[in-house]
N, C-alpha and C. Protein backbone atom coordinates (compact mmCIF):
# COMPACT_ATOMS: atom_id res chain seq x y z
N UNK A 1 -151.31 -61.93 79.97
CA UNK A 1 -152.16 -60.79 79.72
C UNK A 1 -152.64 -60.71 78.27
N UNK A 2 -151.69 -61.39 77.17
CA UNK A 2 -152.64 -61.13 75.67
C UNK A 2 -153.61 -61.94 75.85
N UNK A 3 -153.91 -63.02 76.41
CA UNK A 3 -154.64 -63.66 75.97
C UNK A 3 -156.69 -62.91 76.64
N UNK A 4 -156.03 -62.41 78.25
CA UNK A 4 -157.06 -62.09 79.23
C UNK A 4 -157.62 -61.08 78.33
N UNK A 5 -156.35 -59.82 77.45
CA UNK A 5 -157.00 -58.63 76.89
C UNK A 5 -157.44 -59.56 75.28
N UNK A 6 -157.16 -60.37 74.71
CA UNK A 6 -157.63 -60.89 73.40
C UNK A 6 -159.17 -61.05 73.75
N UNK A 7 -159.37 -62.02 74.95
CA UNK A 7 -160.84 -62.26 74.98
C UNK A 7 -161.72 -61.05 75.53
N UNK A 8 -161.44 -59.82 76.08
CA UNK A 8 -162.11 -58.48 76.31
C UNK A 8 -161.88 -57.93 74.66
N UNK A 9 -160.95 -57.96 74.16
CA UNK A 9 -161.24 -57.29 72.71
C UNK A 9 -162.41 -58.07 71.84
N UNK A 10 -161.89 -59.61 71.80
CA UNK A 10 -163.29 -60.36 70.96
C UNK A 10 -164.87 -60.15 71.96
N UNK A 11 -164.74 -59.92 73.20
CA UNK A 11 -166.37 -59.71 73.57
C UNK A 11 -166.61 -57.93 73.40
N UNK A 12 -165.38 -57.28 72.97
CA UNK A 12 -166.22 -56.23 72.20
C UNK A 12 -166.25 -55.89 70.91
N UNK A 13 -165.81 -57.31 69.96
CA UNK A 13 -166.39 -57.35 68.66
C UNK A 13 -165.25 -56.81 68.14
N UNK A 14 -163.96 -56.73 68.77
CA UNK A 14 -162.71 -56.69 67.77
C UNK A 14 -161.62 -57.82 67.92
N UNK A 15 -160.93 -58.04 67.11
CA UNK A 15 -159.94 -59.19 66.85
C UNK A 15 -158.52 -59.19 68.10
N UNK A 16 -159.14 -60.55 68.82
CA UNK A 16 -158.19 -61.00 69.88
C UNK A 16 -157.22 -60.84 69.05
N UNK A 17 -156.03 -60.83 68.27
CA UNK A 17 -154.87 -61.25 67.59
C UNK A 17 -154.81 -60.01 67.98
N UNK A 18 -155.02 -58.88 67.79
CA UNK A 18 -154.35 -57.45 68.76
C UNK A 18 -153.77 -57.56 69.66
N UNK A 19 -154.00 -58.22 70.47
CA UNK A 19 -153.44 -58.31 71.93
C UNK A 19 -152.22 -58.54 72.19
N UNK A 20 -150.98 -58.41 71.94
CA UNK A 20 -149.91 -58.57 71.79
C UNK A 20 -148.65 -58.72 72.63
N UNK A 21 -148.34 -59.44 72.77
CA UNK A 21 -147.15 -59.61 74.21
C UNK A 21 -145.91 -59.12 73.65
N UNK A 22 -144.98 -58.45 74.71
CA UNK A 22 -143.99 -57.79 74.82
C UNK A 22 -143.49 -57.86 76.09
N UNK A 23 -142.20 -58.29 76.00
CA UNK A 23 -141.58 -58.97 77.31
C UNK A 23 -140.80 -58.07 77.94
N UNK A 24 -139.85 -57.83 78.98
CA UNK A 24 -138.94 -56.62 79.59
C UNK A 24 -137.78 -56.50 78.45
N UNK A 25 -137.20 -56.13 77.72
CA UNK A 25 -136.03 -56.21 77.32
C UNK A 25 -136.28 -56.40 75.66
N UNK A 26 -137.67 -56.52 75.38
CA UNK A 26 -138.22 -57.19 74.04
C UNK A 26 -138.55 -55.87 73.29
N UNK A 27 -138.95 -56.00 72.03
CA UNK A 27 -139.71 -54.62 71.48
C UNK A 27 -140.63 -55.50 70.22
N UNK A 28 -141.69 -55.23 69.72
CA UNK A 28 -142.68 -55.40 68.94
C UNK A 28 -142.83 -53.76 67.75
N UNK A 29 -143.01 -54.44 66.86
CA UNK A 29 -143.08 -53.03 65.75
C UNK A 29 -144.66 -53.40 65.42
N UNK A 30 -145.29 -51.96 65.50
CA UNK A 30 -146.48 -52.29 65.18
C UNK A 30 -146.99 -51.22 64.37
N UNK A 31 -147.38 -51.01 63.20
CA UNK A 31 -147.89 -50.70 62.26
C UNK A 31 -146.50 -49.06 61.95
N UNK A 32 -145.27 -49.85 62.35
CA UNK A 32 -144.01 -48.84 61.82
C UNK A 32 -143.59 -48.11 63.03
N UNK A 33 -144.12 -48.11 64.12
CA UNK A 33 -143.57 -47.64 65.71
C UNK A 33 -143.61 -49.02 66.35
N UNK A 34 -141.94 -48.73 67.03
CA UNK A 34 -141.50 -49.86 67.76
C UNK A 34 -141.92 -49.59 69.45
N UNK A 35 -142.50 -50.60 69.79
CA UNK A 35 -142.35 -50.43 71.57
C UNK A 35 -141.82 -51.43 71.90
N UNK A 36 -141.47 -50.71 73.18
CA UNK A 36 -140.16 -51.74 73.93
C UNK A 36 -140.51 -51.14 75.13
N UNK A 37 -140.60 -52.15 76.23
CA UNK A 37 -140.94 -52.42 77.32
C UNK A 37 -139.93 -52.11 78.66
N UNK A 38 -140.00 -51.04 79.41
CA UNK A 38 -139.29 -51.14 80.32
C UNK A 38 -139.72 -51.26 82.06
N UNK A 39 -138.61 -51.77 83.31
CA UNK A 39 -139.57 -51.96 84.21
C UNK A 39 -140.12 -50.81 84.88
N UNK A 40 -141.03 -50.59 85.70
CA UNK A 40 -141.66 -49.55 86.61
C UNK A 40 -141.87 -50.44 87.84
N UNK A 41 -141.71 -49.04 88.44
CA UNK A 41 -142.17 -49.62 89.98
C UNK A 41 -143.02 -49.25 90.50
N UNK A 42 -144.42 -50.19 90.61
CA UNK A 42 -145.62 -50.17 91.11
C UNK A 42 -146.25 -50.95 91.32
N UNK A 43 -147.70 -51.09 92.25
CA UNK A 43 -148.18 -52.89 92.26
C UNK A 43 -148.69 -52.60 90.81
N UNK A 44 -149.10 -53.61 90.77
CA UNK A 44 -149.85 -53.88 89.28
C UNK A 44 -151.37 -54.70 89.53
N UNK A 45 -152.11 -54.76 89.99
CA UNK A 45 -153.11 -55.32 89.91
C UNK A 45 -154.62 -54.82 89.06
N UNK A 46 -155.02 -55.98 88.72
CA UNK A 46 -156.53 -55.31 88.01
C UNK A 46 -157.73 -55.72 88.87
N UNK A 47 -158.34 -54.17 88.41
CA UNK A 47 -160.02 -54.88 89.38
C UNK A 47 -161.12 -55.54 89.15
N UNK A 48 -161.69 -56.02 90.23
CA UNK A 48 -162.70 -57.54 89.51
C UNK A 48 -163.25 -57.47 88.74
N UNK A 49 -163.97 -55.93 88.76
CA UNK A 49 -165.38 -56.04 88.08
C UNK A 49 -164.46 -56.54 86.39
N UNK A 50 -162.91 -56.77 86.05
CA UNK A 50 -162.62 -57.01 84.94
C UNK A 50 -162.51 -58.79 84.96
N UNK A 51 -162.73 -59.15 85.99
CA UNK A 51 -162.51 -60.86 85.62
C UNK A 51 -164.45 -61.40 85.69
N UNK A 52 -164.77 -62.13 84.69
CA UNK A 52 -165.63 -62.45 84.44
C UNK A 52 -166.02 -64.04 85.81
N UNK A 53 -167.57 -63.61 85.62
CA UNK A 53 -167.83 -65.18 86.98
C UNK A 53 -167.41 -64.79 88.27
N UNK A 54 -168.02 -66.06 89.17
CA UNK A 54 -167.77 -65.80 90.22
C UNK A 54 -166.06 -65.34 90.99
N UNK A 55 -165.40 -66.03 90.48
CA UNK A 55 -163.87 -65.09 90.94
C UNK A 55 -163.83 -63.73 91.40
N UNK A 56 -164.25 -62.89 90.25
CA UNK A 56 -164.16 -61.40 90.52
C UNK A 56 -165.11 -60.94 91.15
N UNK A 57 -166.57 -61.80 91.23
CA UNK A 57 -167.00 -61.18 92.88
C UNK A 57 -166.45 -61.81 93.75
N UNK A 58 -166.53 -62.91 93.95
CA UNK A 58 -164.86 -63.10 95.22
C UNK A 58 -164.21 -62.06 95.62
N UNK A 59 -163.62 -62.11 94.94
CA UNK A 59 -162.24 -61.00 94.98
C UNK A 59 -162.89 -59.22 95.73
N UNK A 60 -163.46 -59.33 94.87
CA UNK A 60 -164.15 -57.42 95.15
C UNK A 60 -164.91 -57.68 96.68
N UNK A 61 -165.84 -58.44 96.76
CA UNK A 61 -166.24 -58.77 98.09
C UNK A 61 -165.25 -58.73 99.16
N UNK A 62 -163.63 -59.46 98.66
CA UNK A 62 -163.00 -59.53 99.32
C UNK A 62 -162.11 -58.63 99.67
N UNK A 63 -162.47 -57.60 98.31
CA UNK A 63 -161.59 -56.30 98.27
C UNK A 63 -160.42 -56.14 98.08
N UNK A 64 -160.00 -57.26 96.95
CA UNK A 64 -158.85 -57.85 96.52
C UNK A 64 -158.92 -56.98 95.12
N UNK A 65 -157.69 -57.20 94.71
CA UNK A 65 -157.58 -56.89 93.09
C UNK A 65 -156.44 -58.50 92.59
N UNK A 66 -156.28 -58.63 91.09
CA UNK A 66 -156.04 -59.71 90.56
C UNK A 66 -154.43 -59.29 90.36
N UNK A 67 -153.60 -59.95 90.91
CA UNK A 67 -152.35 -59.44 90.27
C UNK A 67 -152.07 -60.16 88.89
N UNK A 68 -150.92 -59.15 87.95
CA UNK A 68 -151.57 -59.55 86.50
C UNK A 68 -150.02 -59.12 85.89
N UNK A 69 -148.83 -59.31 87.24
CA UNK A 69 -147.84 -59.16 86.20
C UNK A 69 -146.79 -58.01 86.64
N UNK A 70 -145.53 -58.02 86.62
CA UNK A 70 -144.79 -56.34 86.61
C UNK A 70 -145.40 -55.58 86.00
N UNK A 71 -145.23 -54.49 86.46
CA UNK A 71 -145.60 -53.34 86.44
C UNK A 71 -144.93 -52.70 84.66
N UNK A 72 -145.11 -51.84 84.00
CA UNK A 72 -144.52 -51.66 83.04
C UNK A 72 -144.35 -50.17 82.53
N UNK A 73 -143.45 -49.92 81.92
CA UNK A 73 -143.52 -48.11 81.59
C UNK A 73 -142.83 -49.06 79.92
N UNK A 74 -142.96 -47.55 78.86
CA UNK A 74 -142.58 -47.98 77.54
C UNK A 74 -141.78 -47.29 76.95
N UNK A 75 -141.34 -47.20 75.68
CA UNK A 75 -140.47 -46.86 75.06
C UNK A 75 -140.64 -47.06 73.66
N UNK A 76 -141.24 -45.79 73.34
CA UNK A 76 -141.87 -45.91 71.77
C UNK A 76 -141.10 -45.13 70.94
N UNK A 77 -140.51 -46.13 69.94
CA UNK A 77 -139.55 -44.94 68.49
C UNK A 77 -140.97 -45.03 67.42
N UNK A 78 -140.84 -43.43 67.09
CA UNK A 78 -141.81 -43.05 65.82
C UNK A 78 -141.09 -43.41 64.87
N UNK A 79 -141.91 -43.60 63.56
CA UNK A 79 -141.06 -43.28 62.53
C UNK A 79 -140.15 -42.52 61.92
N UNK A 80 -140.79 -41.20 62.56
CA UNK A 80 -139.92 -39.91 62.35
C UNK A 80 -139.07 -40.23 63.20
N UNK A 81 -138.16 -41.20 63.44
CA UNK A 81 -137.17 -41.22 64.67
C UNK A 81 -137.15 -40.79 65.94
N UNK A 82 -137.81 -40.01 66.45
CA UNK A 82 -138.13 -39.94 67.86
C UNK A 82 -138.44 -41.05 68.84
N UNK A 83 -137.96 -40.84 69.63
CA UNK A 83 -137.68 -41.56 71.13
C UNK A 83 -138.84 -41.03 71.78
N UNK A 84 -139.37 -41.81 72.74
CA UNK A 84 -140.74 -41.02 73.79
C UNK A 84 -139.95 -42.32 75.11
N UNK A 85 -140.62 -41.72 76.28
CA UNK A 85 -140.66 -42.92 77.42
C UNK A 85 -141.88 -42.19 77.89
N UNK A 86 -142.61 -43.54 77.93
CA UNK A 86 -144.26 -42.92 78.39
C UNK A 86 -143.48 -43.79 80.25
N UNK A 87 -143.75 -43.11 81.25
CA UNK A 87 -143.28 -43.73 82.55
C UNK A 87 -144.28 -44.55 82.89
N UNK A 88 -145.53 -44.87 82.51
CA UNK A 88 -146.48 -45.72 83.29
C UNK A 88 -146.62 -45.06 84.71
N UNK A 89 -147.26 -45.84 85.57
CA UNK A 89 -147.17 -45.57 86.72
C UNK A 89 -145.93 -46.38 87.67
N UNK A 90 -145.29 -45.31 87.72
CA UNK A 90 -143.57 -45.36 88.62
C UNK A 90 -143.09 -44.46 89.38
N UNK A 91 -142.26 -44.98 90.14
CA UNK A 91 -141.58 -44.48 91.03
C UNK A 91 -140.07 -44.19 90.40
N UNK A 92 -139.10 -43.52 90.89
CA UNK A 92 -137.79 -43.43 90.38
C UNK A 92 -137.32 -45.02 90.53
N UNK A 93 -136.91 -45.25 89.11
CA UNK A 93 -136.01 -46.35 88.88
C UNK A 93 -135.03 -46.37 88.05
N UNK A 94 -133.57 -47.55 88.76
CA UNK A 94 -132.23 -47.32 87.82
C UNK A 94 -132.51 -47.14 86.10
N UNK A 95 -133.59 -48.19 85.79
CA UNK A 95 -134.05 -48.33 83.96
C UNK A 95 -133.79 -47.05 83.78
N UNK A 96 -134.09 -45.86 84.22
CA UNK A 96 -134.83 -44.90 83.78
C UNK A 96 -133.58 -43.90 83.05
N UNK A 97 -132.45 -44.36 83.56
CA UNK A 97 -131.13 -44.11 83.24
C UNK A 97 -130.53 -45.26 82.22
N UNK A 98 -130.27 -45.86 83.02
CA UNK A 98 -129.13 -47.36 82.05
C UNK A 98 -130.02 -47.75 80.61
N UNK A 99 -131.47 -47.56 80.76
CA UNK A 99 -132.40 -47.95 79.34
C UNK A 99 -132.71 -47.21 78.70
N UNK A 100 -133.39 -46.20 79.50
CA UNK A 100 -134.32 -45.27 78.97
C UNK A 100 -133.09 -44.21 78.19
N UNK A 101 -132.41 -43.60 79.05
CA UNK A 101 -131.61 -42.53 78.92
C UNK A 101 -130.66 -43.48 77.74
N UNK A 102 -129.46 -43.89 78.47
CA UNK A 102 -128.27 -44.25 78.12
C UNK A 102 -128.73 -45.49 76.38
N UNK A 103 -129.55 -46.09 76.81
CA UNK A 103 -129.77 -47.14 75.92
C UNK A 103 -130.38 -47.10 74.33
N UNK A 104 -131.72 -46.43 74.79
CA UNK A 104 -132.69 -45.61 73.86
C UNK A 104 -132.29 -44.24 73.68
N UNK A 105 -132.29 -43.46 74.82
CA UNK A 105 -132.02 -42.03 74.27
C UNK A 105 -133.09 -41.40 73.82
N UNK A 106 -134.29 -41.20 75.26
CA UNK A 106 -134.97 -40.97 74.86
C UNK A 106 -135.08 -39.27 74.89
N UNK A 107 -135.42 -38.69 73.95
CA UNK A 107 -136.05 -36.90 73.71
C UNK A 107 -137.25 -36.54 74.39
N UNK A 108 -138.35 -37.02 74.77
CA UNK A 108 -139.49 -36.62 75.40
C UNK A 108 -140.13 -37.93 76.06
N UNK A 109 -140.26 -37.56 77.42
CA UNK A 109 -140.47 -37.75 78.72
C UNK A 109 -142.32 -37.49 78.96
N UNK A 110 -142.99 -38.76 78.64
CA UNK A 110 -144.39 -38.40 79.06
C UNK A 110 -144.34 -39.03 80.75
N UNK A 111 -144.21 -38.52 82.02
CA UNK A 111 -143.69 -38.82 83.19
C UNK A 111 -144.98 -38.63 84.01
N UNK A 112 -145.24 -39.40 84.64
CA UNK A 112 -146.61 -39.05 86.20
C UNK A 112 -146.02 -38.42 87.15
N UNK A 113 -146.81 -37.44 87.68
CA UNK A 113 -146.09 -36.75 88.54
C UNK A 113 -146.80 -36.26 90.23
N UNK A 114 -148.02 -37.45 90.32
CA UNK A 114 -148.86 -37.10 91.34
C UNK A 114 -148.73 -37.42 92.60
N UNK A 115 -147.03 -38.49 92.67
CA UNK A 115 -146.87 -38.51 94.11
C UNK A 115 -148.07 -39.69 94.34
N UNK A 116 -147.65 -40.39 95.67
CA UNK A 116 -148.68 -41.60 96.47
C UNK A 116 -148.48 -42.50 95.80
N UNK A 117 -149.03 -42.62 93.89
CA UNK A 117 -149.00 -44.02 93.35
C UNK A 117 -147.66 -44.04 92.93
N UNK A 118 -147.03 -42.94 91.93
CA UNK A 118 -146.25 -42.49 91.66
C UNK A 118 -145.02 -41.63 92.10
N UNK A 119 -144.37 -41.09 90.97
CA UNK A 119 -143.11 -40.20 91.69
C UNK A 119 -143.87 -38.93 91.67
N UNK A 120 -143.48 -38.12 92.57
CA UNK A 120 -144.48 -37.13 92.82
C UNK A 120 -143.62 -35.88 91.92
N UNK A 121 -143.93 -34.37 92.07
CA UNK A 121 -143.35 -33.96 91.24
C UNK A 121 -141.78 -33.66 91.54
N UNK A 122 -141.43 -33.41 92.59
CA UNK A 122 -139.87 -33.32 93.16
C UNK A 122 -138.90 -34.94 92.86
N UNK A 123 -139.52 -35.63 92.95
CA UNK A 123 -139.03 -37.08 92.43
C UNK A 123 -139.09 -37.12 90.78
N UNK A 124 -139.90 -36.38 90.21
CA UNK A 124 -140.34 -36.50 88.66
C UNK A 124 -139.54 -35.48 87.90
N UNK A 125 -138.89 -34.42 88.61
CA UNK A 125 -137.94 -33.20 88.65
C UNK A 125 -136.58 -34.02 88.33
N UNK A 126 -136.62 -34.92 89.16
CA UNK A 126 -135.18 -35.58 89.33
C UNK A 126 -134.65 -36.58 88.51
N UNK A 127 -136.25 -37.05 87.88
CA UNK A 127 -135.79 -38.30 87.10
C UNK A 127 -135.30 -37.58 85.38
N UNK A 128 -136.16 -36.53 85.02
CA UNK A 128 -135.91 -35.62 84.17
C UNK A 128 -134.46 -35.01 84.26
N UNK A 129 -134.07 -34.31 85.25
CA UNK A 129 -133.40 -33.52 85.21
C UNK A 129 -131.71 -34.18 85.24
N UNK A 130 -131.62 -35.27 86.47
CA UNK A 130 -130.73 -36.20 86.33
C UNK A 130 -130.42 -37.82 85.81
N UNK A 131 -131.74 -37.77 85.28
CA UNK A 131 -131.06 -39.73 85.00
C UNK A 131 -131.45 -39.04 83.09
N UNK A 132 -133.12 -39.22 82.78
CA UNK A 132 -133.14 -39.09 81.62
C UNK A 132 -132.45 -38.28 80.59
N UNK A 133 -132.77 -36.60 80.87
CA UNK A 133 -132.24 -35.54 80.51
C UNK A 133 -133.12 -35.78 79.18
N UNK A 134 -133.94 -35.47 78.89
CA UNK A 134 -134.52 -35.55 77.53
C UNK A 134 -134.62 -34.05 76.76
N UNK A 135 -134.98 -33.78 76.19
CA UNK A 135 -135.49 -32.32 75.17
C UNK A 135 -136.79 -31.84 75.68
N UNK A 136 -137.60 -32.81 75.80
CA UNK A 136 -139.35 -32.19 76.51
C UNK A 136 -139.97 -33.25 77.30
N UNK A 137 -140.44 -32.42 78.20
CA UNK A 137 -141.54 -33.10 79.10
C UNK A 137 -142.93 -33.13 79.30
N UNK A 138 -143.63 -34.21 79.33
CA UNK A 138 -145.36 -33.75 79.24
C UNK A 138 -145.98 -34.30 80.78
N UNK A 139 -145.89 -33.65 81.37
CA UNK A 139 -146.65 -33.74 82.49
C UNK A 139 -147.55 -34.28 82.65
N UNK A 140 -148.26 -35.90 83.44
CA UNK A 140 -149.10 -36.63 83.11
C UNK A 140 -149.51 -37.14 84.84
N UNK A 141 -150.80 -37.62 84.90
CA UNK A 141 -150.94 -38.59 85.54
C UNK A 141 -151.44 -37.51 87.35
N UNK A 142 -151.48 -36.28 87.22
CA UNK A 142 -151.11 -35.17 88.16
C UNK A 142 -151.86 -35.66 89.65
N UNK A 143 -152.95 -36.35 89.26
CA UNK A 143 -154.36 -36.50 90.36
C UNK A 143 -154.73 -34.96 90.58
N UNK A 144 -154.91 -33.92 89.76
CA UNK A 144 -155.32 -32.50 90.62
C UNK A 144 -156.11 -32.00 89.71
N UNK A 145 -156.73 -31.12 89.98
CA UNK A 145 -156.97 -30.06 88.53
C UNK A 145 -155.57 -28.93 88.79
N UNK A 146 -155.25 -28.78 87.26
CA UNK A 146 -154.17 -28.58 87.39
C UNK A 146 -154.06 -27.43 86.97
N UNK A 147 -154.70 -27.07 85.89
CA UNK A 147 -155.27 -25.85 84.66
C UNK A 147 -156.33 -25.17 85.01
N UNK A 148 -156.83 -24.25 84.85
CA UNK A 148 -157.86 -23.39 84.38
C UNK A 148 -157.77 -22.08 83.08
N UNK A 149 -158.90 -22.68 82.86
CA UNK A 149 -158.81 -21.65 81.35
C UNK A 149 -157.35 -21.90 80.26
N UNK A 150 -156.70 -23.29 80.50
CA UNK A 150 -155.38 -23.50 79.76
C UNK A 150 -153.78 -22.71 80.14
N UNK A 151 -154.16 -22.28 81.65
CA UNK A 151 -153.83 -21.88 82.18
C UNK A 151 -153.17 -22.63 84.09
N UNK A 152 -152.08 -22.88 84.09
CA UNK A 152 -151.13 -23.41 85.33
C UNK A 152 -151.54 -23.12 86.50
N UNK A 153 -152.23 -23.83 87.36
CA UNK A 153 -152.79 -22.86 88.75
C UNK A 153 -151.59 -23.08 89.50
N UNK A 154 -151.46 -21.92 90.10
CA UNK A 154 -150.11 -21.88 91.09
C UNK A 154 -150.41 -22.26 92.12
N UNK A 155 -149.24 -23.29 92.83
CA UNK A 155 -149.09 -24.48 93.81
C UNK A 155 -149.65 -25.52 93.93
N UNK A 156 -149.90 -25.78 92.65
CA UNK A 156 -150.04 -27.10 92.10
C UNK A 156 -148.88 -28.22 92.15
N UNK A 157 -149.17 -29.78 92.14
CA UNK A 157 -148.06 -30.59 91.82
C UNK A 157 -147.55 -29.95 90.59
N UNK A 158 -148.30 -29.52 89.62
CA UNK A 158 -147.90 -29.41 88.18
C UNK A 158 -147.11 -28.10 87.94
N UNK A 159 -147.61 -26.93 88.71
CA UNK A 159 -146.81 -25.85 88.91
C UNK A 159 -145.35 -26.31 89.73
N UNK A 160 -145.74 -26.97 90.43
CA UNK A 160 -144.03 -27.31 91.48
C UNK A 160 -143.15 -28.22 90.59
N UNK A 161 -143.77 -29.14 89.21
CA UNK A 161 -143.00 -29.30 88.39
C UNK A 161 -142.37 -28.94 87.45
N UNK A 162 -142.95 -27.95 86.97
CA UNK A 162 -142.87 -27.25 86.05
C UNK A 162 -141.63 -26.57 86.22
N UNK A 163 -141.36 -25.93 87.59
CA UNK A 163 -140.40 -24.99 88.19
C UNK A 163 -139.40 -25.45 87.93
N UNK A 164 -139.45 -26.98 88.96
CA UNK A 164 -138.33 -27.76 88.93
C UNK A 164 -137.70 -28.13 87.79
N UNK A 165 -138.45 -28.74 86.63
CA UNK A 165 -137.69 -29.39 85.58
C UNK A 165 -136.99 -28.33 84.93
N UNK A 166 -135.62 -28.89 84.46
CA UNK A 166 -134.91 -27.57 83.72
C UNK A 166 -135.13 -27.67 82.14
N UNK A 167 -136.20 -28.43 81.36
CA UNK A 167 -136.41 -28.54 80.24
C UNK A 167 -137.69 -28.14 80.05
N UNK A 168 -138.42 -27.84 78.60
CA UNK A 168 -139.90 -27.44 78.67
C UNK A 168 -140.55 -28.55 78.69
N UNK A 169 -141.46 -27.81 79.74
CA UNK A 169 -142.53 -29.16 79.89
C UNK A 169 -143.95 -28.49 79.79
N UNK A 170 -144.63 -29.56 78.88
CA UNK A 170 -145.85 -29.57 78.02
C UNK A 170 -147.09 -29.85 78.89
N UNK A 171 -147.84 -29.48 78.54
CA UNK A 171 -149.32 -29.95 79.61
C UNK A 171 -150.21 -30.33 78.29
N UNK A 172 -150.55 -31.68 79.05
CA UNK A 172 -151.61 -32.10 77.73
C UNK A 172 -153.43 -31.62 78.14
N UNK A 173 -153.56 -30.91 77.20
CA UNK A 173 -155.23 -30.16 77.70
C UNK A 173 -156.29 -30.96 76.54
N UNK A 174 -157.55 -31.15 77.09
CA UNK A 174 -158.28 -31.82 76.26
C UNK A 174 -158.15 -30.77 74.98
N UNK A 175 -158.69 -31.22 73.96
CA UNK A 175 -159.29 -31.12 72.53
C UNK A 175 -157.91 -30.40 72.10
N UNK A 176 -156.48 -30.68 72.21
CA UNK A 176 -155.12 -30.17 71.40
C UNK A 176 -154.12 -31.37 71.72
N UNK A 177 -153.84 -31.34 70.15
CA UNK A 177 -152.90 -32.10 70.10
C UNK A 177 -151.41 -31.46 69.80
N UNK A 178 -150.56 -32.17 70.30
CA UNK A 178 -149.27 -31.79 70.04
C UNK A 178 -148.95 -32.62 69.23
N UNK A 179 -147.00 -31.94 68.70
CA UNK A 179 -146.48 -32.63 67.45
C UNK A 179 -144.86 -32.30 68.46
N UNK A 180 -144.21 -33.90 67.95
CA UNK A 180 -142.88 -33.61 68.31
C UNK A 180 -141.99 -33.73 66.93
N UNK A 181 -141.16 -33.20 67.15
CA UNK A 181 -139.65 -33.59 65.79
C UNK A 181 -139.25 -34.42 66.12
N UNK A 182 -138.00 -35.08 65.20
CA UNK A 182 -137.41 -36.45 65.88
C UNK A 182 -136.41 -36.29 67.27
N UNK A 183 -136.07 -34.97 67.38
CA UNK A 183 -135.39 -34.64 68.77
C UNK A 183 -135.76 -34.27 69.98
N UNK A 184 -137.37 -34.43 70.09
CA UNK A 184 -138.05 -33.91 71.03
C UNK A 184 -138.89 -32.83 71.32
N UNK A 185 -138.13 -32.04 70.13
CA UNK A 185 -139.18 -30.83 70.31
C UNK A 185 -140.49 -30.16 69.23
N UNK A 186 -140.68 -29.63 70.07
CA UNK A 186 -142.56 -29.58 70.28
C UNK A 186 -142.36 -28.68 68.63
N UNK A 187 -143.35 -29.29 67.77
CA UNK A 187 -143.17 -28.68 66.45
C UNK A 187 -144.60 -27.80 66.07
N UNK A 188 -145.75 -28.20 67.48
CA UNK A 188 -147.18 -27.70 67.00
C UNK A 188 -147.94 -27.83 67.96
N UNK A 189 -148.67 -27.03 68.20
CA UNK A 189 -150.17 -27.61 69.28
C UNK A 189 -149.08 -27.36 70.59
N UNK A 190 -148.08 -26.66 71.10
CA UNK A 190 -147.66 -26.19 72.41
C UNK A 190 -147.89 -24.80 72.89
């Protein structure tokens, strides 16, 4: 994959050497935040219109996608010492405990919670509440409208998570940014 994303970065006029590989079990420091790679469970495939030439109309004609690898969720330390696990797109998995939790120790939980591709929110309740246990949660990935007016619509996936998780959990809304401490919690923009 560095090499497939090096040559999409140089045909849009930025430097393939970005592209950077990171293996299961590996971590890369990049400009003072470390990521480290953990597994997820999901297919993983990319779609044609991303493989150049005839292949990827092949493929799309054929209504194929390119498989391109395990699936991946991450594990980013800030400088400020904070722990994050961004889940990727996953389902409940052991990592999410023995790595994420027990290993890293992670404080905030950016988790998908839309169910079908993912763990839906009663599965996303569980991975929070019993394997990770973090300080905060940011609710991601929902498939719904979830908000109005910055505001929780009730009986939502996102409302039925919200309930469930026994920690605060964050909703990311366009044009605000949040701030975490090194323990997870929300220092601004919540």
């Amino acid at each position: 994959m560095p090499r497939f994303f090096g040559n999409k970065l140089k045909a849009l006029g930025g430097d393939a050497k970005n592209s950077q590989l990171v293996r299961f079990g590996a971590s890369r420091i990049v400009g003072g935040i470390t990521l480290t790679t953990v597994p997820a469970a999901h297919s993983n495939g990319v779609n044609p219109a991303m493989l150049d030439g005839g292949l990827g109309a092949l493929m799309k004609e054929a209504g194929l996608t390119a498989y391109v690898g395990p699936p991946t969720g991450y594990v980013v330390t800030f400088s400020n010492g904070l722990v994050a696990y961004l889940s990727g797109d996953t389902g409940v998995t052991a990592e999410q405990e023995t790595v994420v939790a027990r290993q890293y120790g992670a404080e905030l939980v950016v988790l998908n919670i839309g169910g079908t591709f993912t763990t839906g929110p009663k599965e996303a309740a569980f991975v929070v509440n019993e394997l990770i246990k973090p300080t905060s949660v940011i609710a991601s990935h929902a498939n719904e409208v979830a908000t109005k007016d910055g505001e929780v619509i009730k009986g939502t996936k996102t409302d039925t998570f919200m309930q469930a998780a026994t920690m605060p959990v964050h909703l990311p809304l366009s044009g605000k940014t949040m701030s975490f401490d090194s323990g997870g919690n929300c220092s601004a923009g919540c």
